[in-house]
Protein backbone atom coordinates (compact mmCIF):
# COMPACT_ATOMS: atom_id res chain seq x y z
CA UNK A 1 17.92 217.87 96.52
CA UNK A 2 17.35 221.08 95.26
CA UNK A 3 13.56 221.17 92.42
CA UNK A 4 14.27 225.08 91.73
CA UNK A 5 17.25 226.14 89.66
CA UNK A 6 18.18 229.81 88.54
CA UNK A 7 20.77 229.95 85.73
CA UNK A 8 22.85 232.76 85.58
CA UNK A 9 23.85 233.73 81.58
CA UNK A 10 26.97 235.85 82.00
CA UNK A 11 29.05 235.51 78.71
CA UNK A 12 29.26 237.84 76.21
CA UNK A 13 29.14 234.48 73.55
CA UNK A 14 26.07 234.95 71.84
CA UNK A 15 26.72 230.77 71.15
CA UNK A 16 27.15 230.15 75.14
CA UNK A 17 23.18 231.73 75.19
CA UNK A 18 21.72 229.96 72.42
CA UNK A 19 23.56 226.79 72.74
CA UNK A 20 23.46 225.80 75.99
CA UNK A 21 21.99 228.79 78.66
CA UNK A 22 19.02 229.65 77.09
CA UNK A 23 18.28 226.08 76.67
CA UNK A 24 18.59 224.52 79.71
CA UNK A 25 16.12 226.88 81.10
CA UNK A 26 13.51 226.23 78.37
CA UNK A 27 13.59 222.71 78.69
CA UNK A 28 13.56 222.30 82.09
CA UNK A 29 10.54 224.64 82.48
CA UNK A 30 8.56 223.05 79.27
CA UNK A 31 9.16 219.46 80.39
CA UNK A 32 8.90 220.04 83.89
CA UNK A 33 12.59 218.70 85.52
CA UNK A 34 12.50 221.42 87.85
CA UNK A 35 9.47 222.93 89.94
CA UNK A 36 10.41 226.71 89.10
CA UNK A 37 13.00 227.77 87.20
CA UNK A 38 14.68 231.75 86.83
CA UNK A 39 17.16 233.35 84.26
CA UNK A 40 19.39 236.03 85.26
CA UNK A 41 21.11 237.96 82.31
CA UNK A 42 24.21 239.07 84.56
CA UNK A 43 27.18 241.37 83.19
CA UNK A 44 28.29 241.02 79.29
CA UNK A 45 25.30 238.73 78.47
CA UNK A 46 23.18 241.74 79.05
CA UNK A 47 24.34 243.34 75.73
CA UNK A 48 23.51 240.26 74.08
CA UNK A 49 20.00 239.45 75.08
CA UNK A 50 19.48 243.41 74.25
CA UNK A 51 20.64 243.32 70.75
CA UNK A 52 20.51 240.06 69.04
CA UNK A 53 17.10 239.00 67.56
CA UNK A 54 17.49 235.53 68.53
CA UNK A 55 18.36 235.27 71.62
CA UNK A 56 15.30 238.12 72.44
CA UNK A 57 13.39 235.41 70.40
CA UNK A 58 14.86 232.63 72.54
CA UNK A 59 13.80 234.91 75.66
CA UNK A 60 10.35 235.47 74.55
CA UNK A 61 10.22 231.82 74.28
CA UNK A 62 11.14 230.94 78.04
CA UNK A 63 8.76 233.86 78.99
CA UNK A 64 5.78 232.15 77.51
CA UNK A 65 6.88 228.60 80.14
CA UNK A 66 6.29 231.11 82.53
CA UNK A 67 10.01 231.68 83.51
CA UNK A 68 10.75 235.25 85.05
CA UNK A 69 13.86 236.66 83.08
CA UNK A 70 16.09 239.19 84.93
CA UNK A 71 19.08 241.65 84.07
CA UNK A 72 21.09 243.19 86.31
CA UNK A 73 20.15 246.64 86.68
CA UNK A 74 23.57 248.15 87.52
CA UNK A 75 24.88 246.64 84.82
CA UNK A 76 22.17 247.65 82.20
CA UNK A 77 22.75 251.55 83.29
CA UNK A 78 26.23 250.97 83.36
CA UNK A 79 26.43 249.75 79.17
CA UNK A 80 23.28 251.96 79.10
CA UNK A 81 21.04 249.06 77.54
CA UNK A 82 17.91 248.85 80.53
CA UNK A 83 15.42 250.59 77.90
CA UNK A 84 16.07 248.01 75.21
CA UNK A 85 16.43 244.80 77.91
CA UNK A 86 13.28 245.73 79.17
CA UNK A 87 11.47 246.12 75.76
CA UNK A 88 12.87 242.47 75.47
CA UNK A 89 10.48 241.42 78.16
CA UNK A 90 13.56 240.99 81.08
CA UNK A 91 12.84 241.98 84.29
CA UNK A 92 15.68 244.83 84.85
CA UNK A 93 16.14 244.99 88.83
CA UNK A 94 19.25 244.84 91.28
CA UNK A 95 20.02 241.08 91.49
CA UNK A 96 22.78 240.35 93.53
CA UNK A 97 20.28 240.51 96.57
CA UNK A 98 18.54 237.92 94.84
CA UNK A 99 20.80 235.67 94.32
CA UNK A 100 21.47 235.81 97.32
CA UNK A 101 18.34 235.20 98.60
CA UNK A 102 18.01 232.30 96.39
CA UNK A 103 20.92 230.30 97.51
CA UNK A 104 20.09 230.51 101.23
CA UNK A 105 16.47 229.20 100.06
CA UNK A 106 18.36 226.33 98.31
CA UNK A 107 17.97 227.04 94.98
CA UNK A 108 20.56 225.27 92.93
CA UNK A 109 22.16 227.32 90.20
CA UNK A 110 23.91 226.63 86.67
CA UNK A 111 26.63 229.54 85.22
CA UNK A 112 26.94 229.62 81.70
């Protein structure tokens, strides 16, 4: 049974984010269901953790449980956002490597 979980935010719903994939996260880091726990802002999310307040604010507040926040970097040049995701506090790097890497070390993951 997997105690590590990275949860990948890829809709563009600003609701899917604050509802349900930002949350998870938070939660499971604050209250301590999982040993470690990872966000990964991945394709049309991206614009939304770059420019709406709340979800940054929502970010800042999984930061501070000690949960590392990434972006896909090819995507961020791509919609030319990395500046502003990175101001956010997310970690902008190539992640499909990591992902990878994360699966065959039996992570278990969430998609929202």
């Amino acid at each position: 049974m997997a105690s590590k979980v990275f949860v990948v935010v890829s809709s563009a719903d600003r609701e899917v984010a604050l509802e349900v994939g930002l949350v998870y996260p938070l939660n499971a880091a604050k209250k301590g269901w999982m040993e470690e726990v990872k966000v990964i802002f991945f394709g049309p999310s991206e614009k939304v953790a770059a420019n709406d307040a709340e979800v940054q604010a929502r970010i800042k507040e999984i930061l501070a449980q000690g949960v590392e926040v990434l972006a896909c970097k090819w995507c961020a040049d791509r919609m030319g956002i990395t500046k502003k995701l990175e101001a956010a506090g997310i970690k902008v790097v190539y992640v499909g490597s990591i992902i990878s890497d994360l699966l065959k070390e039996g992570w278990a993951s969430l998609t929202f």
